[in-house]
N, C-alpha and C. Protein backbone atom coordinates (compact mmCIF):
# COMPACT_ATOMS: atom_id res chain seq x y z
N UNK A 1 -29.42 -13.57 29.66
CA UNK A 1 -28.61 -13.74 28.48
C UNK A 1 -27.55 -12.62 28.45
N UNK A 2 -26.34 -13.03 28.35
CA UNK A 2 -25.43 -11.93 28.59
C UNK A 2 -25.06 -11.35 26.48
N UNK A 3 -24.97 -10.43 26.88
CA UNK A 3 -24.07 -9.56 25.88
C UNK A 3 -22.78 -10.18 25.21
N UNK A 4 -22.26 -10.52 23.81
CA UNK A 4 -21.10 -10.66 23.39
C UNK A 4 -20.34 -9.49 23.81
N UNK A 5 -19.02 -9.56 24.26
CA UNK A 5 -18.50 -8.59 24.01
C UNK A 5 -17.12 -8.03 23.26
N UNK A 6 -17.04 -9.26 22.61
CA UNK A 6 -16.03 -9.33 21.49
C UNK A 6 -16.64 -8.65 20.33
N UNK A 7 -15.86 -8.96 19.38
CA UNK A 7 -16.13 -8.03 18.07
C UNK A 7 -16.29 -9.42 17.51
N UNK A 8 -16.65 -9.59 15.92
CA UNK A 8 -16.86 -10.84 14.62
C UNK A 8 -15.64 -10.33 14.29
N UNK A 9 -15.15 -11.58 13.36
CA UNK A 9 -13.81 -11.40 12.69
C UNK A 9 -14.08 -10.37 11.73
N UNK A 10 -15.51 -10.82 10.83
CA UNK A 10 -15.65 -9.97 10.14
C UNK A 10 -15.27 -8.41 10.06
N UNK A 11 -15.62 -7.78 11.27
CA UNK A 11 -15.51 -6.35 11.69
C UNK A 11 -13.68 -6.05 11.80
N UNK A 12 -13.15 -6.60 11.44
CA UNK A 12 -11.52 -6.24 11.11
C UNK A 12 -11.16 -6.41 9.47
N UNK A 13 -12.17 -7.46 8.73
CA UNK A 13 -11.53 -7.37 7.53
C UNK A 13 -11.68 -6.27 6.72
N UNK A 14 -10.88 -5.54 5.85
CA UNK A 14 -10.71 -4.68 4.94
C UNK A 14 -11.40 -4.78 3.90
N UNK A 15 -12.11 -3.71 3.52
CA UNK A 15 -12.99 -3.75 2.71
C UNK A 15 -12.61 -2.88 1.46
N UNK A 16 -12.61 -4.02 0.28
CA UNK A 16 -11.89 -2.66 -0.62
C UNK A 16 -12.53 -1.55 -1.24
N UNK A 17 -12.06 -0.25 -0.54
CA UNK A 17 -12.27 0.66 -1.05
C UNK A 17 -11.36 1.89 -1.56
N UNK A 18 -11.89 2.42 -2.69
CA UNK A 18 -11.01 3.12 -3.89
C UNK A 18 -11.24 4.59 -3.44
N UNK A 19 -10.47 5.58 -4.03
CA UNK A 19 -11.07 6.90 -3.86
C UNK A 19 -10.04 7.78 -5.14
N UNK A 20 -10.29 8.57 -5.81
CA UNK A 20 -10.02 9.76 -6.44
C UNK A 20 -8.70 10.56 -5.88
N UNK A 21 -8.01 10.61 -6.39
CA UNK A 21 -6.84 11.96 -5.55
C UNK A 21 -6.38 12.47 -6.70
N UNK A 22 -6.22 13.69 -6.22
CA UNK A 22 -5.62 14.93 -7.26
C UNK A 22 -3.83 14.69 -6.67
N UNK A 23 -2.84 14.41 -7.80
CA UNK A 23 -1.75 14.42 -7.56
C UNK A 23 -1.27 15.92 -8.11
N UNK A 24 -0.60 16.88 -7.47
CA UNK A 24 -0.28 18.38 -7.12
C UNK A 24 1.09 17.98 -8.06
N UNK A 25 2.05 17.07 -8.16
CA UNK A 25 3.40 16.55 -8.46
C UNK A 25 2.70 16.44 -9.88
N UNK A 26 2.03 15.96 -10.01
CA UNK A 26 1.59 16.07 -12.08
C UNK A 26 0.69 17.13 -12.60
N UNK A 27 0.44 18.27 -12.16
CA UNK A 27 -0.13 19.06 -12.18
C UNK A 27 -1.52 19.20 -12.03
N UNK A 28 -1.91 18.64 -10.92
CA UNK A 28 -3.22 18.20 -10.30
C UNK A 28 -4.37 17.18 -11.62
N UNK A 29 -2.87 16.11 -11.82
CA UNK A 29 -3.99 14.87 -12.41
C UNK A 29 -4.33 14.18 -11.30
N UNK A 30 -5.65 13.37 -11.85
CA UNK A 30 -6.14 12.38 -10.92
C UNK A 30 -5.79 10.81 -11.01
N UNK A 31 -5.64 9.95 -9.97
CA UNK A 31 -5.48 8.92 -10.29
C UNK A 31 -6.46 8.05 -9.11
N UNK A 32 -6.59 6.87 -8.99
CA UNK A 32 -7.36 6.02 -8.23
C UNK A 32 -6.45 5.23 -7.65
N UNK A 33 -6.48 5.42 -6.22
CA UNK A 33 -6.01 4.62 -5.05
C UNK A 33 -6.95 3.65 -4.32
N UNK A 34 -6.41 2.47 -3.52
CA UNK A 34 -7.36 1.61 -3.05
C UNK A 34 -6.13 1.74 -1.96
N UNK A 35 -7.32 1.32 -0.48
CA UNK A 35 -6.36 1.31 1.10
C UNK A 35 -6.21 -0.73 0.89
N UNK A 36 -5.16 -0.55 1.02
CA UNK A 36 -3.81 -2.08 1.28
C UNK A 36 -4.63 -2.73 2.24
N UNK A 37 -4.23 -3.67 1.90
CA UNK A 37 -4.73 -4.72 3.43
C UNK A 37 -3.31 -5.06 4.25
N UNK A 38 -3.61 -6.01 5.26
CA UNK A 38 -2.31 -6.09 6.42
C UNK A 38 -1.44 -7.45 5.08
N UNK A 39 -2.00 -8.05 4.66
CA UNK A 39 -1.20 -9.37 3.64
C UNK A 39 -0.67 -7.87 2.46
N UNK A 40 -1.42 -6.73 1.89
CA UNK A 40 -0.76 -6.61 1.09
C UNK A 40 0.42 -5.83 1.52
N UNK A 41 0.81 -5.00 2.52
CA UNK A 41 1.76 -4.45 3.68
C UNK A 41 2.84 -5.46 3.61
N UNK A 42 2.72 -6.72 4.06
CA UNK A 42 3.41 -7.57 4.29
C UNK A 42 4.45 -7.98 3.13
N UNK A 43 3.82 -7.87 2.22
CA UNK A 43 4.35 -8.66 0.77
C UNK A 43 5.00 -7.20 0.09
N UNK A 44 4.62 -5.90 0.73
CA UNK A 44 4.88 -4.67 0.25
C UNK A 44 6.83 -4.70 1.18
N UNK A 45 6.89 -4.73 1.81
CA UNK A 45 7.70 -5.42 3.06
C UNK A 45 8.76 -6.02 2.49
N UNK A 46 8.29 -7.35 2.15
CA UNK A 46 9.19 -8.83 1.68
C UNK A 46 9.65 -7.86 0.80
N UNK A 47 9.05 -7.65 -0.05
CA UNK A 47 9.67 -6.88 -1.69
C UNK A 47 10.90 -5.87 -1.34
N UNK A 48 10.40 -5.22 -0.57
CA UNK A 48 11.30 -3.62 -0.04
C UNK A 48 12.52 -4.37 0.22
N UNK A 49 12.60 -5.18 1.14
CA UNK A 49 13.73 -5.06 2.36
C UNK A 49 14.46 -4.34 2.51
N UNK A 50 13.57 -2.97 3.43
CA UNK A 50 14.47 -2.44 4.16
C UNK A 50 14.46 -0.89 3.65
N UNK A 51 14.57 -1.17 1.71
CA UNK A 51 14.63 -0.68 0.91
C UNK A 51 13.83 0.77 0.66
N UNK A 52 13.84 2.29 1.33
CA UNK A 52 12.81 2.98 0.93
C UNK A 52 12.26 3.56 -0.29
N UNK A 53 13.31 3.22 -0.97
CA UNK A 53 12.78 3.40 -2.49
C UNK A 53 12.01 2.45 -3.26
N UNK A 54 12.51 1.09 -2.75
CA UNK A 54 11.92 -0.31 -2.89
C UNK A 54 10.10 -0.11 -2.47
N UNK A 55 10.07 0.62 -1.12
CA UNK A 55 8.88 0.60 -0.37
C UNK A 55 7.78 1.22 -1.01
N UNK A 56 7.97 2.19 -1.62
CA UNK A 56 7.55 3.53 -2.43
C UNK A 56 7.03 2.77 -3.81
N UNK A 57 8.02 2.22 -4.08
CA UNK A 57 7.89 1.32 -5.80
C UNK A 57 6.72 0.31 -4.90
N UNK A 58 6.56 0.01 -4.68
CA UNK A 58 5.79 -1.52 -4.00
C UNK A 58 4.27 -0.86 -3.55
N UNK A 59 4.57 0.32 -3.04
CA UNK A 59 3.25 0.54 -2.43
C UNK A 59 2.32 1.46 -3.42
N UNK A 60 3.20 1.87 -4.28
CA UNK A 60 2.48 2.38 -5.73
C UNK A 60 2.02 1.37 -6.75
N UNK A 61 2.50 0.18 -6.98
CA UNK A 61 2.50 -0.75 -7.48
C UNK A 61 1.47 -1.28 -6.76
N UNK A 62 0.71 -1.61 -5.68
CA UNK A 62 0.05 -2.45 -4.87
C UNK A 62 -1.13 -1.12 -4.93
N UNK A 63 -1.01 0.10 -4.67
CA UNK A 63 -2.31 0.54 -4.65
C UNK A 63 -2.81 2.04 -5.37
N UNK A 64 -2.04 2.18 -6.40
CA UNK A 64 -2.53 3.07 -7.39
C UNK A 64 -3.50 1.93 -8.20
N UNK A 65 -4.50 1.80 -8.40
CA UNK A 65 -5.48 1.29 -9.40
C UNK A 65 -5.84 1.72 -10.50
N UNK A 66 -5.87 3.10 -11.19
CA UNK A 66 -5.78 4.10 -12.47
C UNK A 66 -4.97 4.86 -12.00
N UNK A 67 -4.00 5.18 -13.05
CA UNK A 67 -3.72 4.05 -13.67
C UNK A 67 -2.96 3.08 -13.11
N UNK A 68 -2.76 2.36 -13.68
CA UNK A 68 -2.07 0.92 -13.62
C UNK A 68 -0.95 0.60 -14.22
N UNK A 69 -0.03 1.37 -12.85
CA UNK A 69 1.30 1.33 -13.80
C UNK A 69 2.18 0.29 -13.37
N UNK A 70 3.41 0.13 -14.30
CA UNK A 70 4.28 -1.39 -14.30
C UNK A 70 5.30 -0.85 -13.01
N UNK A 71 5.91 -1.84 -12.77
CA UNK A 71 7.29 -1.58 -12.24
C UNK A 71 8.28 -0.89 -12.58
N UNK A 72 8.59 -1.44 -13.93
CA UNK A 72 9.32 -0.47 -14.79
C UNK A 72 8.88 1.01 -15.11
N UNK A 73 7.41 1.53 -15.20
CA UNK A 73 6.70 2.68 -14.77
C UNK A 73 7.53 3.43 -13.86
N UNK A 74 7.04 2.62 -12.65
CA UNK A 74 7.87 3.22 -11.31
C UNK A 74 8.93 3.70 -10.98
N UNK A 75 9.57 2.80 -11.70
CA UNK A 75 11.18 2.85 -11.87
C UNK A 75 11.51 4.45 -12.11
N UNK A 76 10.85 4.57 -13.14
CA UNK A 76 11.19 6.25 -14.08
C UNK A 76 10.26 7.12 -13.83
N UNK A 77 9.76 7.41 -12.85
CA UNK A 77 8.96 8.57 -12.44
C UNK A 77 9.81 9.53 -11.90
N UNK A 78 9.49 10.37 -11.63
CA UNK A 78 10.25 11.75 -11.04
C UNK A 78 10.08 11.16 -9.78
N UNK A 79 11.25 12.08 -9.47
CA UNK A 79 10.98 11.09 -7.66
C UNK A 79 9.70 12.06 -7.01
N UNK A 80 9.35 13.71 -7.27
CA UNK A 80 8.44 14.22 -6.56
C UNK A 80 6.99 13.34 -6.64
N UNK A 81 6.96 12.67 -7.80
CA UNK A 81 5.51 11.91 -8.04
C UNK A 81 5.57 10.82 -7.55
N UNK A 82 6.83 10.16 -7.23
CA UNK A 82 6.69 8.37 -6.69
C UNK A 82 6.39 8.75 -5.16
N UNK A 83 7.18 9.96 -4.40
CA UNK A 83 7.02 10.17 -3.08
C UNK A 83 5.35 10.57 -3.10
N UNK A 84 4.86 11.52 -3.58
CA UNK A 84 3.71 11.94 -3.41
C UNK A 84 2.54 10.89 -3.82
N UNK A 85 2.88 9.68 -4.91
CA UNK A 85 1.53 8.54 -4.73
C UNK A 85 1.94 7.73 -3.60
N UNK A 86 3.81 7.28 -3.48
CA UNK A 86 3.20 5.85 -2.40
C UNK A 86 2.66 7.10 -0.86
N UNK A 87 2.92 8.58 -0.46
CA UNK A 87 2.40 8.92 0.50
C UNK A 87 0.81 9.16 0.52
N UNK A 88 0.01 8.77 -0.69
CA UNK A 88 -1.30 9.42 -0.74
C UNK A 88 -1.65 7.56 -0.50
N UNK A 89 -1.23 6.68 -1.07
CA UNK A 89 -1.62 5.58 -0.72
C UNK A 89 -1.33 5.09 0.70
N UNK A 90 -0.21 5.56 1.53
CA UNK A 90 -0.05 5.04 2.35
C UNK A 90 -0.96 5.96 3.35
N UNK A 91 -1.51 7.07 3.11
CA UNK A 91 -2.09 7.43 4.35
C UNK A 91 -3.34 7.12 3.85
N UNK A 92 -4.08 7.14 2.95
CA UNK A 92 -5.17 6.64 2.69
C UNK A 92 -5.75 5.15 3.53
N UNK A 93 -4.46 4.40 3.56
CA UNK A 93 -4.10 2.66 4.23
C UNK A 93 -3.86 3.08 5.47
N UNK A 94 -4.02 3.74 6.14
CA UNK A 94 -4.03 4.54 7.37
C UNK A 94 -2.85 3.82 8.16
N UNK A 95 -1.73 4.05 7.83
CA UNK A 95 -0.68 3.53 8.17
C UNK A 95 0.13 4.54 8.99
N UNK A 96 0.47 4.57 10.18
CA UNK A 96 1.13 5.07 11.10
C UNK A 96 2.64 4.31 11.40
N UNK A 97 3.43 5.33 11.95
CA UNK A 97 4.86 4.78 12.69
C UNK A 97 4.76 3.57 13.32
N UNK A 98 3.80 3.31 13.54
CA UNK A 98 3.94 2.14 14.92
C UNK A 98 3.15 0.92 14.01
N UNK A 99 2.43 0.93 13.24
CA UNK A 99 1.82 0.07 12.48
C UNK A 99 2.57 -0.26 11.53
N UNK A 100 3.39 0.58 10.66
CA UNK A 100 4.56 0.17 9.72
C UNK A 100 5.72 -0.64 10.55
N UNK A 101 6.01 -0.77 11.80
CA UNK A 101 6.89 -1.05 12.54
C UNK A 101 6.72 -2.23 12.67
N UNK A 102 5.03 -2.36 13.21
CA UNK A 102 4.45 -3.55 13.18
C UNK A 102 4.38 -4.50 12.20
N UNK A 103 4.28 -4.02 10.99
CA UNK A 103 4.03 -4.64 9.72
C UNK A 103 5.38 -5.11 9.47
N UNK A 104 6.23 -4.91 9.46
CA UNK A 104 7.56 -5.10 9.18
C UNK A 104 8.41 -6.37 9.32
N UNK A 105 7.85 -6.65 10.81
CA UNK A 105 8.38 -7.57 11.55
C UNK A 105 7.02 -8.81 11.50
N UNK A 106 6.36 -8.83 10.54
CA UNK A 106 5.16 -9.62 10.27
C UNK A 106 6.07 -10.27 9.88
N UNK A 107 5.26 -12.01 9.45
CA UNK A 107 5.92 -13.06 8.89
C UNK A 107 5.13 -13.08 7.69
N UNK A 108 5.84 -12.71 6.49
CA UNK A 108 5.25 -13.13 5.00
C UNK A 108 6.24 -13.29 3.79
N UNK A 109 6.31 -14.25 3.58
CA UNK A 109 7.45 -15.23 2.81
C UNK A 109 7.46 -14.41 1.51
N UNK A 110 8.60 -14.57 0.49
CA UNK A 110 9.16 -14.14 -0.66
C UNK A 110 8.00 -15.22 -1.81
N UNK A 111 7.59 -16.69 -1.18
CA UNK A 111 6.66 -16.87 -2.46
C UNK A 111 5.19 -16.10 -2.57
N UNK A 112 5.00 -15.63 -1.25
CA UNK A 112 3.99 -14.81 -1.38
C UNK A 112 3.72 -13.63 -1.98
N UNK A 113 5.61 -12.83 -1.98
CA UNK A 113 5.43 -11.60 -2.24
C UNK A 113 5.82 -11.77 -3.98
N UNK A 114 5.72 -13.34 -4.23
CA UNK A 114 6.08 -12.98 -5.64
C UNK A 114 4.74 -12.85 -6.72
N UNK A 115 3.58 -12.20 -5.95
CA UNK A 115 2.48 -12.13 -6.33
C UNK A 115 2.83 -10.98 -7.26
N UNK A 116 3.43 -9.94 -6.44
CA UNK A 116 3.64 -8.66 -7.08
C UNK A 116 4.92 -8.47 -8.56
N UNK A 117 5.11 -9.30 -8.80
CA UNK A 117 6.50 -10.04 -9.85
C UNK A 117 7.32 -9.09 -9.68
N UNK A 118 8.59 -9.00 -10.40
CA UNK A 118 9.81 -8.28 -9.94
C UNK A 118 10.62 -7.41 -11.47
């Protein structure tokens, strides 16, 4: 009997998990982040185009979980706090140069990304 030596699909899907971070930009409040999946990247993406301020708004929006702030939130943050959550979410989503690159050029349509409303 031979050995599988593939992996289950299972063992790639994302499992959601949250964690605690001290934001240093609000004077070490805490808020709750969750790591993105590859669909929510994608739709983080569609939204941006291109856009790095767009990207930042989208990826704070998609994975700050407490709080739970709007778009319009986003909009008016100091920029030191919008850079410092979408970077605590995005490395948390263990997102590298070459995986954002990757993600980019994914195929995920504008009705999908209108999950995230505008």
């Amino acid at each position: 009997m031979t050995e599988n030596k593939y992996i289950s699909p299972e063992a790639a899907i994302q499992v959601t998990e949250v964690k605690d971070v001290t934001i240093d930009s609000l004077n070490g409040g805490t808020v709750q982040i969750r790591k993105l999946t590859f669909k929510d990247l994608g739709l983080v993406y569609a939204k941006a185009k291109d856009d790095p301020f767009q990207m930042a708004k989208w990826m704070i929006f998609a994975g700050v979980t407490q709080p739970r702030f709007t778009p319009e939130q986003i909009d008016q943050m100091k920029p030191d706090v919008a850079t410092e959550l979408s970077t605590k979410v995005s490395d948390y989503s263990g997102m590298t140069e070459d995986a954002t690159e990757k993600t980019k050029n994914s195929s995920t349509t504008m009705t999908e990304a209108t999950q995230f409303g505008t």
